[in-house]
PDB file of N, CA and C in Angstrom:
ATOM      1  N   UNK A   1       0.826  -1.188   0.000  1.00  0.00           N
ATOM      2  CA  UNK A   1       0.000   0.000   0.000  1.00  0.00           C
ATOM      3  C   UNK A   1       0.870   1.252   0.000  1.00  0.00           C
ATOM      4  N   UNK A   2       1.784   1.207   0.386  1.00  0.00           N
ATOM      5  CA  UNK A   2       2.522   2.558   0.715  1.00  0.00           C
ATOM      6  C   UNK A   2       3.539   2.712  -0.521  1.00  0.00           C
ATOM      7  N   UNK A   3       4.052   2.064  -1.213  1.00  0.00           N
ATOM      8  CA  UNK A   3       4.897   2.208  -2.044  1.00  0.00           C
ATOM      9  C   UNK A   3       3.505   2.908  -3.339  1.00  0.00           C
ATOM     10  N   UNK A   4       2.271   1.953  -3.840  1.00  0.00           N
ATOM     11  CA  UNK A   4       1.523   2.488  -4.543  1.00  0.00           C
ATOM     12  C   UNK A   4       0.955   3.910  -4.389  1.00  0.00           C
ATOM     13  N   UNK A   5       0.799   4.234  -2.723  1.00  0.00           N
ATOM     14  CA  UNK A   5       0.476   5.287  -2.633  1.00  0.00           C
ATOM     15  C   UNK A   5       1.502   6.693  -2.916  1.00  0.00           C
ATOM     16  N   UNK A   6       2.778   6.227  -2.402  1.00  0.00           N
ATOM     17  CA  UNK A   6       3.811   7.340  -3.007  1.00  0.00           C
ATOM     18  C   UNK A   6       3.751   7.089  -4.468  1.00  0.00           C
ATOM     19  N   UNK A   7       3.815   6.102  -5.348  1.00  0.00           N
ATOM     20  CA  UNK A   7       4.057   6.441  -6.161  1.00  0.00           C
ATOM     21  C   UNK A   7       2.658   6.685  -7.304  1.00  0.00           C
ATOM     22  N   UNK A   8       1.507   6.507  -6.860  1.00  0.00           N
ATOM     23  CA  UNK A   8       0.487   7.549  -6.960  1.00  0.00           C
ATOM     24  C   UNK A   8       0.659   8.702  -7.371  1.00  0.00           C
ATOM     25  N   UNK A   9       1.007   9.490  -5.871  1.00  0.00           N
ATOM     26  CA  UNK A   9       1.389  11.098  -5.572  1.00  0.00           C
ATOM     27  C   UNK A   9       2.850  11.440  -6.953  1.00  0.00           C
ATOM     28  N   UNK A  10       3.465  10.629  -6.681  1.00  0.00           N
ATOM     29  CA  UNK A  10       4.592  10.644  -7.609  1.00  0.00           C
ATOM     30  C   UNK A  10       4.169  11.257  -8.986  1.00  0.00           C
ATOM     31  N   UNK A  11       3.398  10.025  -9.489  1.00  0.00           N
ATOM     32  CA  UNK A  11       2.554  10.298 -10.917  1.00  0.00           C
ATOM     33  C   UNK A  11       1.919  11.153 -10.996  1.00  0.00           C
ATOM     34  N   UNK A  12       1.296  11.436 -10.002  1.00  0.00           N
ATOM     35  CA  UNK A  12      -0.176  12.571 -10.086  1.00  0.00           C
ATOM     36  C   UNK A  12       0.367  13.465  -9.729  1.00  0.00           C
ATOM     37  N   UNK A  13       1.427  13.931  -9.650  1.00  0.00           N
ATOM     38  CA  UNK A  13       2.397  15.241  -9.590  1.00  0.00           C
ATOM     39  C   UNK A  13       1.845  15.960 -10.715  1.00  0.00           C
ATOM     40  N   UNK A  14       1.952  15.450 -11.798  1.00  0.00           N
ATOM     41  CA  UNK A  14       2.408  15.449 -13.478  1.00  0.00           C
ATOM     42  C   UNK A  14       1.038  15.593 -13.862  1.00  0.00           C
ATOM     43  N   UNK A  15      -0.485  14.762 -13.513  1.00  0.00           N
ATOM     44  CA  UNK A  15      -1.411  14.526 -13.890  1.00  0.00           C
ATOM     45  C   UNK A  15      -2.578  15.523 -13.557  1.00  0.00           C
ATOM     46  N   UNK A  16      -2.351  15.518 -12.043  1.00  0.00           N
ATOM     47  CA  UNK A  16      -3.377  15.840 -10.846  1.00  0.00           C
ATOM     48  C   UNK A  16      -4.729  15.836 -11.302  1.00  0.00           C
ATOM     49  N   UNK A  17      -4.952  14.097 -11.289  1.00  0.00           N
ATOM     50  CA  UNK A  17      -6.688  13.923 -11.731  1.00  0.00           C
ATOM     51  C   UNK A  17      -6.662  14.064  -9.635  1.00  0.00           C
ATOM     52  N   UNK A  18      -8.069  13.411  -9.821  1.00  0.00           N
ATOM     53  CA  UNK A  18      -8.984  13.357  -8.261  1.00  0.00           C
ATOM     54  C   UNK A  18      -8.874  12.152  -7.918  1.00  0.00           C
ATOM     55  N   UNK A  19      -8.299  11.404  -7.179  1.00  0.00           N
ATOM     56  CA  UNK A  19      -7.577  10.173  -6.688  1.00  0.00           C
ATOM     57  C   UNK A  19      -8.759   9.111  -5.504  1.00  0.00           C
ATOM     58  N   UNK A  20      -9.875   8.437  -5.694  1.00  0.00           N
ATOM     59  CA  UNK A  20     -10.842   8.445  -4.443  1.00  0.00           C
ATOM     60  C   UNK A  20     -10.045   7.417  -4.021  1.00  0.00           C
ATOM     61  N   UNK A  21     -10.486   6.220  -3.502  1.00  0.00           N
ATOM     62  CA  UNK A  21      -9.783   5.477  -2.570  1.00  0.00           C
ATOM     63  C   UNK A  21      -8.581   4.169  -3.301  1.00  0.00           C
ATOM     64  N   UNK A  22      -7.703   3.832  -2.761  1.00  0.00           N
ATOM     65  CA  UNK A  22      -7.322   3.139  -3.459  1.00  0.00           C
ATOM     66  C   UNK A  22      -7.266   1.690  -2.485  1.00  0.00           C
ATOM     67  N   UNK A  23      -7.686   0.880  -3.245  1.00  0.00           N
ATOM     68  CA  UNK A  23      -7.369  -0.729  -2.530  1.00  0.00           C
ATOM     69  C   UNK A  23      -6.629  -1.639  -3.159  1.00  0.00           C
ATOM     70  N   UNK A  24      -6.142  -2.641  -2.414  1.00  0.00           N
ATOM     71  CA  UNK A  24      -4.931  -3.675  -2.420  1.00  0.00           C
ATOM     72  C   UNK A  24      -5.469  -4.960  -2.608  1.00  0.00           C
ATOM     73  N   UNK A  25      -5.550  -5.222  -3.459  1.00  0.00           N
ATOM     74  CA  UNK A  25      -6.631  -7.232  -2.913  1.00  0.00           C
ATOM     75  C   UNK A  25      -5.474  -8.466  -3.720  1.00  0.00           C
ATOM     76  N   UNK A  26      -6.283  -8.927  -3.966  1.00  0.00           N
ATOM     77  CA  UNK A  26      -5.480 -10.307  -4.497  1.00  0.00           C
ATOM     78  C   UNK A  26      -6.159 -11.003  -5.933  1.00  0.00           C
ATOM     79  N   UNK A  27      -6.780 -10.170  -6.793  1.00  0.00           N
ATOM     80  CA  UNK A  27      -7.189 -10.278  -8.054  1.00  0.00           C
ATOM     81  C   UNK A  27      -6.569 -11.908  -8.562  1.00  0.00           C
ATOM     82  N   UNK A  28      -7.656 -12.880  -9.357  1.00  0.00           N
ATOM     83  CA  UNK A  28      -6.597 -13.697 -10.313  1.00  0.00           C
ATOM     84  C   UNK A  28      -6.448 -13.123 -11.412  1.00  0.00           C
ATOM     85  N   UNK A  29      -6.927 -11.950 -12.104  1.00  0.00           N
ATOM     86  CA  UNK A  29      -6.679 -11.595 -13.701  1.00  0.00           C
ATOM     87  C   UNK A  29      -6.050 -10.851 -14.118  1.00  0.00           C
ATOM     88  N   UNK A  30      -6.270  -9.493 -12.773  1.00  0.00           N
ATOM     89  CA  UNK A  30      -5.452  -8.183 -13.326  1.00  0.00           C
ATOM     90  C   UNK A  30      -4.755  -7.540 -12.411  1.00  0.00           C
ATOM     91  N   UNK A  31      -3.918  -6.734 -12.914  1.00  0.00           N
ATOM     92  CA  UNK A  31      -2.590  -6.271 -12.577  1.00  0.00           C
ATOM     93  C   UNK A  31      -3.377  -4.989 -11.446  1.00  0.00           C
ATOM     94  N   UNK A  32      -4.759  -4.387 -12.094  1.00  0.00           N
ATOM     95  CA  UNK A  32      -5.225  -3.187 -11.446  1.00  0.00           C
ATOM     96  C   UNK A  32      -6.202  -3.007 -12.365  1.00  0.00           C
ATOM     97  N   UNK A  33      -7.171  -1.770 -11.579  1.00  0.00           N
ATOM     98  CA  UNK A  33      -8.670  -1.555 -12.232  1.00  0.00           C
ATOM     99  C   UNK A  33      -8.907  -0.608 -11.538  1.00  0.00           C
ATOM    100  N   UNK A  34     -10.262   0.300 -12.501  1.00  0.00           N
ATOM    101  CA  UNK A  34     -10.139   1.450 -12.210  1.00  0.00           C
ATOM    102  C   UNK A  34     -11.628   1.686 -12.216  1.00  0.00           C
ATOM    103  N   UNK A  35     -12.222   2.579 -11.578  1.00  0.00           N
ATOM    104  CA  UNK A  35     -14.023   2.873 -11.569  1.00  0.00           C
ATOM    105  C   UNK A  35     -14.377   4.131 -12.060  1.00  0.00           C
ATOM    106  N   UNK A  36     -15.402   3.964 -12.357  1.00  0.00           N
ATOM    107  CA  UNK A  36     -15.850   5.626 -12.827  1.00  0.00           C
ATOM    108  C   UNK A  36     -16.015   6.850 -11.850  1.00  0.00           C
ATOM    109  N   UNK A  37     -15.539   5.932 -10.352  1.00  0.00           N
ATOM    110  CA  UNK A  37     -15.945   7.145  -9.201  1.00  0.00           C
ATOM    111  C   UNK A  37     -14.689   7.128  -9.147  1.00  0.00           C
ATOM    112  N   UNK A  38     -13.892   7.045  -9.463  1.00  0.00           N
ATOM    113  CA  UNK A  38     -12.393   7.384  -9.197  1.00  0.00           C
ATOM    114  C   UNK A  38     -11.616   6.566  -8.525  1.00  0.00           C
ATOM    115  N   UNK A  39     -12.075   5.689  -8.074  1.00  0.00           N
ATOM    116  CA  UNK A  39     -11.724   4.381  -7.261  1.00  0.00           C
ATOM    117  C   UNK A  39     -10.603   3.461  -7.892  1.00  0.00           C
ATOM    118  N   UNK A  40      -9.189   2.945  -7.544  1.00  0.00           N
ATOM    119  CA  UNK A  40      -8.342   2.369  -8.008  1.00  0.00           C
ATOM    120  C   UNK A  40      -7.830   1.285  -7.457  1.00  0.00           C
ATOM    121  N   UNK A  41      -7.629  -0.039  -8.055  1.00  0.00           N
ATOM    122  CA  UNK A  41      -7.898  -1.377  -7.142  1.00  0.00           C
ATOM    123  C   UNK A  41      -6.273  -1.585  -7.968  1.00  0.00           C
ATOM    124  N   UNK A  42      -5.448  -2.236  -6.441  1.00  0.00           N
ATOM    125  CA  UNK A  42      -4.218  -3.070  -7.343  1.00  0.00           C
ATOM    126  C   UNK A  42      -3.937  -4.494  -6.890  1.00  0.00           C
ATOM    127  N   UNK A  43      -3.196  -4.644  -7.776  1.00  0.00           N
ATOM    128  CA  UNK A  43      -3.173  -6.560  -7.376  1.00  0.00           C
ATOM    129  C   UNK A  43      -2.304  -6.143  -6.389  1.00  0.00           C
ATOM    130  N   UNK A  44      -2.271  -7.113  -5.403  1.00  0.00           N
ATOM    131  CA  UNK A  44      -0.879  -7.002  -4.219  1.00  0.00           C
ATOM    132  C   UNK A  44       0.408  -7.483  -4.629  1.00  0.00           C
ATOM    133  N   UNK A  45      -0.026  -8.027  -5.726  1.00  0.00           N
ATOM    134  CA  UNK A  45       1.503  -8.815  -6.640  1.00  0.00           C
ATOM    135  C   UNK A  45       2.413  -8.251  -7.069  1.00  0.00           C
ATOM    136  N   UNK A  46       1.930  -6.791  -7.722  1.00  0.00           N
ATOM    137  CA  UNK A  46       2.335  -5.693  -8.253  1.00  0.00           C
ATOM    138  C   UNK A  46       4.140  -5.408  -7.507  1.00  0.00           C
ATOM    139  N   UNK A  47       3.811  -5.531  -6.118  1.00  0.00           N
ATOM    140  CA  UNK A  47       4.663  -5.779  -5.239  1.00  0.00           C
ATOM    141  C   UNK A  47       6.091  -6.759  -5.729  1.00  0.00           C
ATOM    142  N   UNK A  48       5.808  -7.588  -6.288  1.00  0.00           N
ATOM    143  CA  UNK A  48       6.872  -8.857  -7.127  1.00  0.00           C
ATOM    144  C   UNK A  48       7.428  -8.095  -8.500  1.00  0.00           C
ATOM    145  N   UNK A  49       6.912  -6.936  -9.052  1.00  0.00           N
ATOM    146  CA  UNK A  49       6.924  -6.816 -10.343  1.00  0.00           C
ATOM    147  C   UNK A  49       8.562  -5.552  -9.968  1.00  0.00           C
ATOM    148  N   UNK A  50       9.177  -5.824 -11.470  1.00  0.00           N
ATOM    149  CA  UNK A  50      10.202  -4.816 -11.513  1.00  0.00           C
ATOM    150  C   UNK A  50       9.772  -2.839 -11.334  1.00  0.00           C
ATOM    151  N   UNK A  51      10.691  -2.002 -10.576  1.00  0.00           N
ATOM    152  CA  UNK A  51      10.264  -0.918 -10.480  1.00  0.00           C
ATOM    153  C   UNK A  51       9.268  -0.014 -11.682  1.00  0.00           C
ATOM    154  N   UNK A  52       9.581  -0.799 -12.663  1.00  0.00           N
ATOM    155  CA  UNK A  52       9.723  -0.366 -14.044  1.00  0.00           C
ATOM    156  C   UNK A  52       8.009  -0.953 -14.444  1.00  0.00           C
ATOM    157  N   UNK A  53       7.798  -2.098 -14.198  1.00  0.00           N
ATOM    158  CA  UNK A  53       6.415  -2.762 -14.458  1.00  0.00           C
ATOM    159  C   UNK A  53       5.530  -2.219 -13.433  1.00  0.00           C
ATOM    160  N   UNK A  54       5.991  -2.250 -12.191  1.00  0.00           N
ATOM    161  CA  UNK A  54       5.180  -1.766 -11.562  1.00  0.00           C
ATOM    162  C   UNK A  54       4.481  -0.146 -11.563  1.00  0.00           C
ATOM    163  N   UNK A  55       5.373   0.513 -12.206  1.00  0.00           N
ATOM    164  CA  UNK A  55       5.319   1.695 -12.279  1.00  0.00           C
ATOM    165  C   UNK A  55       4.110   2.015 -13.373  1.00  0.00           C
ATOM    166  N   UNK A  56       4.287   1.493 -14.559  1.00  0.00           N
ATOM    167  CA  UNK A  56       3.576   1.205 -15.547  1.00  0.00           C
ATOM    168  C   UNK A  56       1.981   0.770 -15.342  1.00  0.00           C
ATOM    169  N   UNK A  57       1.734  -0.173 -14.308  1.00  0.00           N
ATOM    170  CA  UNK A  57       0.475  -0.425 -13.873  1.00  0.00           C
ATOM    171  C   UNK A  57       0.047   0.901 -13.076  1.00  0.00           C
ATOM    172  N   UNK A  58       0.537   1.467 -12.266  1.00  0.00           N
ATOM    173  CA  UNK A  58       0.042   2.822 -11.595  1.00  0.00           C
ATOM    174  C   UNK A  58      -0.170   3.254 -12.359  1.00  0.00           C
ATOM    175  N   UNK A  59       0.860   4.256 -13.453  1.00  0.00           N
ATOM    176  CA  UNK A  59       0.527   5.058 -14.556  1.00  0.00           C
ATOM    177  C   UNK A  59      -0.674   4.363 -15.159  1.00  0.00           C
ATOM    178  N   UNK A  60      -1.028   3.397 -15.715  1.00  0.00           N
ATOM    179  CA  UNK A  60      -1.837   3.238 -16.178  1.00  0.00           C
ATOM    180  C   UNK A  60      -3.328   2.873 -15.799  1.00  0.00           C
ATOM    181  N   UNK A  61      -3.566   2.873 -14.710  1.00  0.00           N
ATOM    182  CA  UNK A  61      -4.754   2.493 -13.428  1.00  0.00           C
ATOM    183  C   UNK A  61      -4.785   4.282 -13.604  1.00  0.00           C
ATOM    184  N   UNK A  62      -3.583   4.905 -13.425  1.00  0.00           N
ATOM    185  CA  UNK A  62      -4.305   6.516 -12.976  1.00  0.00           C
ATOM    186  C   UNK A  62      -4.731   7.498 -14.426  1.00  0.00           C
ATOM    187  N   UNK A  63      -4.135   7.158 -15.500  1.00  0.00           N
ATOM    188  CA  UNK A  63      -4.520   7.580 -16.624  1.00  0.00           C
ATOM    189  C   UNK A  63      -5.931   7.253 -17.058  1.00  0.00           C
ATOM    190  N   UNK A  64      -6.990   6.101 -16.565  1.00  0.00           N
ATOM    191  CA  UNK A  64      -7.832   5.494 -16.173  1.00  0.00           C
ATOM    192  C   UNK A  64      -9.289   6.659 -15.819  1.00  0.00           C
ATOM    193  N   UNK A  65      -8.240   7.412 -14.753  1.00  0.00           N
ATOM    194  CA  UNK A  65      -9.303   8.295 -14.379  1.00  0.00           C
ATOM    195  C   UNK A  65      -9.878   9.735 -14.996  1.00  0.00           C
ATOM    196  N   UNK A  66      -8.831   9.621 -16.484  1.00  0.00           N
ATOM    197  CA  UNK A  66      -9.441  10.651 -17.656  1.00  0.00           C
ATOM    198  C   UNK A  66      -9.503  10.289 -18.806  1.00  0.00           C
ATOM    199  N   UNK A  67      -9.476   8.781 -19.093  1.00  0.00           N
ATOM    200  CA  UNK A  67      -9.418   8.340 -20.248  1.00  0.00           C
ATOM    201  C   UNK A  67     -10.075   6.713 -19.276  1.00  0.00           C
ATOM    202  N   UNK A  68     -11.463   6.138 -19.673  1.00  0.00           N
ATOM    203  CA  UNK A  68     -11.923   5.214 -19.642  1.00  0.00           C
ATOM    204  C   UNK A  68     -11.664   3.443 -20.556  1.00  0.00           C
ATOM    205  N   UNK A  69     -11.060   4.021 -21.345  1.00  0.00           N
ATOM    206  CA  UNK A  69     -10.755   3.415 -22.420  1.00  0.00           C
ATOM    207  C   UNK A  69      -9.165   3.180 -22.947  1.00  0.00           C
ATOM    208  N   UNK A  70      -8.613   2.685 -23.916  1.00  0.00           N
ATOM    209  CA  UNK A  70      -7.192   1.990 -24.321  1.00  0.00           C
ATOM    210  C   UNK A  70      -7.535   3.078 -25.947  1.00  0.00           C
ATOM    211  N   UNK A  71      -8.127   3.761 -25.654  1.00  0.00           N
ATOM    212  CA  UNK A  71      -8.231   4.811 -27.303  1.00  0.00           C
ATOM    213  C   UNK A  71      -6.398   5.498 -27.150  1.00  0.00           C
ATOM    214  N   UNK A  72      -6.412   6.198 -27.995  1.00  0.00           N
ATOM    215  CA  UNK A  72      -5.138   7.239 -28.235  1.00  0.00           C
ATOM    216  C   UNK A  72      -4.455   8.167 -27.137  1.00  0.00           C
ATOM    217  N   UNK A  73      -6.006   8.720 -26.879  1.00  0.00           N
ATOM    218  CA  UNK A  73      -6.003   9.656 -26.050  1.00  0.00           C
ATOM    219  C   UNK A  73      -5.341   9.048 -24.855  1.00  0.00           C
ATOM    220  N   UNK A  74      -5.894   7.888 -23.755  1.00  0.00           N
ATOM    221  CA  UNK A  74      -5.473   7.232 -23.284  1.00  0.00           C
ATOM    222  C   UNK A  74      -3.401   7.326 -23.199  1.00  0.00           C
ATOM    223  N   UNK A  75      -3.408   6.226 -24.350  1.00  0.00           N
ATOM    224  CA  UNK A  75      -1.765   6.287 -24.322  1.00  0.00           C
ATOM    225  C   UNK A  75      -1.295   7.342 -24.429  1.00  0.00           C
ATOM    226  N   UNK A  76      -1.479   8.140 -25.436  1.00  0.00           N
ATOM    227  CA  UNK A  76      -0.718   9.736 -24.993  1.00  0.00           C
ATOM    228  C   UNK A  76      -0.339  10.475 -23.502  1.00  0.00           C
ATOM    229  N   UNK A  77      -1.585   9.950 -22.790  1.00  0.00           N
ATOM    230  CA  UNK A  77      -1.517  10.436 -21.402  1.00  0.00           C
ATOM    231  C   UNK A  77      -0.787   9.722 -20.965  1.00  0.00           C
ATOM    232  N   UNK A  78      -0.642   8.339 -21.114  1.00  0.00           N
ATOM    233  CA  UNK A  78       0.267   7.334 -20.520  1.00  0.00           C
ATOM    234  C   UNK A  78       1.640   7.705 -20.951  1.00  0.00           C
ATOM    235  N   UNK A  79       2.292   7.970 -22.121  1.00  0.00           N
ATOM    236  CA  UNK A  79       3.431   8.505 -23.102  1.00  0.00           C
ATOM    237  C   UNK A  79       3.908   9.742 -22.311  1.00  0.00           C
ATOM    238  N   UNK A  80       2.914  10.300 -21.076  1.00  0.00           N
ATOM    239  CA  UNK A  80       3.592  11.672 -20.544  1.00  0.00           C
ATOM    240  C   UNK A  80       4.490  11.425 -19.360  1.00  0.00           C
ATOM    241  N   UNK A  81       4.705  10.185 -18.777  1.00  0.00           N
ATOM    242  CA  UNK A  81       5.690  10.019 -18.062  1.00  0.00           C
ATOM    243  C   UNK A  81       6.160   8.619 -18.123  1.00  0.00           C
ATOM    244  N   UNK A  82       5.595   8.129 -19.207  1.00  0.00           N
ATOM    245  CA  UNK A  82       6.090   6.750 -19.354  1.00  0.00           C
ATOM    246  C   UNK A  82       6.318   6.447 -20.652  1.00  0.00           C
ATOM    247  N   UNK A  83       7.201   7.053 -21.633  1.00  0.00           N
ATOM    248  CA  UNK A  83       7.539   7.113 -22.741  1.00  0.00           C
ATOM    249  C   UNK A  83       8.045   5.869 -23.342  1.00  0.00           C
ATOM    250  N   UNK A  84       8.260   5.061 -22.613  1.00  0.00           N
ATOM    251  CA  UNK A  84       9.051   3.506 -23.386  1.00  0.00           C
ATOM    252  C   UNK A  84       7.970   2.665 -22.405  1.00  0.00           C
ATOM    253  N   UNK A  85       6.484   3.011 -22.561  1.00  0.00           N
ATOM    254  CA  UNK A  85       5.270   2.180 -22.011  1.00  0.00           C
ATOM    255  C   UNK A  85       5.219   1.235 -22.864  1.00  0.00           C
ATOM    256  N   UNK A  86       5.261   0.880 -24.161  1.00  0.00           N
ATOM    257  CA  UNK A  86       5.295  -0.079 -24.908  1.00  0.00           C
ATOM    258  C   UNK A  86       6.222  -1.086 -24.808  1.00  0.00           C
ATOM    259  N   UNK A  87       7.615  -1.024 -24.153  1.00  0.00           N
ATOM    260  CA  UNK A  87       8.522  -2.052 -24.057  1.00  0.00           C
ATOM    261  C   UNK A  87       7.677  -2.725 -22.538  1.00  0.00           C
ATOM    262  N   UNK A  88       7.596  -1.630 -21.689  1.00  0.00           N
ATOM    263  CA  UNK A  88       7.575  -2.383 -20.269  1.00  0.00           C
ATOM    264  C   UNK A  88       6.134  -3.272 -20.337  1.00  0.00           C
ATOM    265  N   UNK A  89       5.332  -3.013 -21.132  1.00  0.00           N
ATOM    266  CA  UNK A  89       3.826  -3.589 -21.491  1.00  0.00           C
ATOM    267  C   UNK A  89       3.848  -4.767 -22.060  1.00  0.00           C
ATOM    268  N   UNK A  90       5.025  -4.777 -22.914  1.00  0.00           N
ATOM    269  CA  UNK A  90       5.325  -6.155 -23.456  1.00  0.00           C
ATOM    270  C   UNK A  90       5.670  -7.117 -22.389  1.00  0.00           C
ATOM    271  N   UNK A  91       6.978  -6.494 -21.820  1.00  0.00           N
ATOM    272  CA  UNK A  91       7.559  -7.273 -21.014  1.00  0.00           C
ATOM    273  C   UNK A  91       6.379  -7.823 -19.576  1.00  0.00           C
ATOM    274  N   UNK A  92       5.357  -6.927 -19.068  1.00  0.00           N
ATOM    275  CA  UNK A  92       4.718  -7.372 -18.146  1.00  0.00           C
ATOM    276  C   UNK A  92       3.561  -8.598 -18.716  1.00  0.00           C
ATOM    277  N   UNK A  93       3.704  -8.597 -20.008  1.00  0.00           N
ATOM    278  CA  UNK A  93       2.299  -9.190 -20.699  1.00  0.00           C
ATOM    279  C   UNK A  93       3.039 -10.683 -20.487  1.00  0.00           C
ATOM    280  N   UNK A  94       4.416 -10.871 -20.086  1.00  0.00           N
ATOM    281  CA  UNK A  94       4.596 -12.092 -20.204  1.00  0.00           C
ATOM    282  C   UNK A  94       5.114 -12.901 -18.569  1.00  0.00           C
ATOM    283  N   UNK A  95       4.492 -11.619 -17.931  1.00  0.00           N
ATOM    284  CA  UNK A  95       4.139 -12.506 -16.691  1.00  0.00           C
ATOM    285  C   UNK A  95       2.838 -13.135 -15.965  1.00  0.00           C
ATOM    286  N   UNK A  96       2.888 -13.652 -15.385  1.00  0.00           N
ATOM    287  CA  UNK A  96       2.007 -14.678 -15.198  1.00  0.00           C
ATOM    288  C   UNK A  96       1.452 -14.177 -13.485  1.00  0.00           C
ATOM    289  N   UNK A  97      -0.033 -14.102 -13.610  1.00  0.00           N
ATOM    290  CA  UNK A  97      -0.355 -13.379 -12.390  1.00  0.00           C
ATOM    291  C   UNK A  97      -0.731 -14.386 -11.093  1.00  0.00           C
TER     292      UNK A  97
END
């Protein structure tokens, strides 16, 4: 919880959407998920993942909260502090949750 939450604040330096609660569970499918009330759920696994993957799931759970969708718009926002999001996306796609 505390590492996601700094690095939350970290990201949302750059972003500053409206952040509502964030929770920790034990998902079997996904890395993280995001609600239309602003609400942000992460796997606790995230925890196992390189600084670099993990980072990538935040950024992308919080880009979430102005872009609903995997459209353009989306990655562009993701591309604003995570510019080589496409290597680390690969590389997380081939771990196993």
């Amino acid at each position: 919880r505390k590492i996601a939450n700094e690095r939350l604040r970290h990201f949302n330096a750059f972003y500053g959407f409206r952040i509502g609660m964030v929770r920790i569970g034990n998902q079997k499918s996904r890395w993280g998920s995001c609600s239309r009330n602003g609400n942000i759920n992460f796997n606790c696994r995230i925890l196992f993942l390189s600084p670099e993957e993990r980072d990538y799931v935040i950024v992308h759970e919080l880009c979430h909260l102005a872009e609903l969708n995997h459209g353009s718009r989306f990655w562009l926002l993701v591309s604003g502090t995570l510019p080589n999001h496409k290597e680390v996306r690969a590389s997380l796609r081939k771990k196993v949750l």
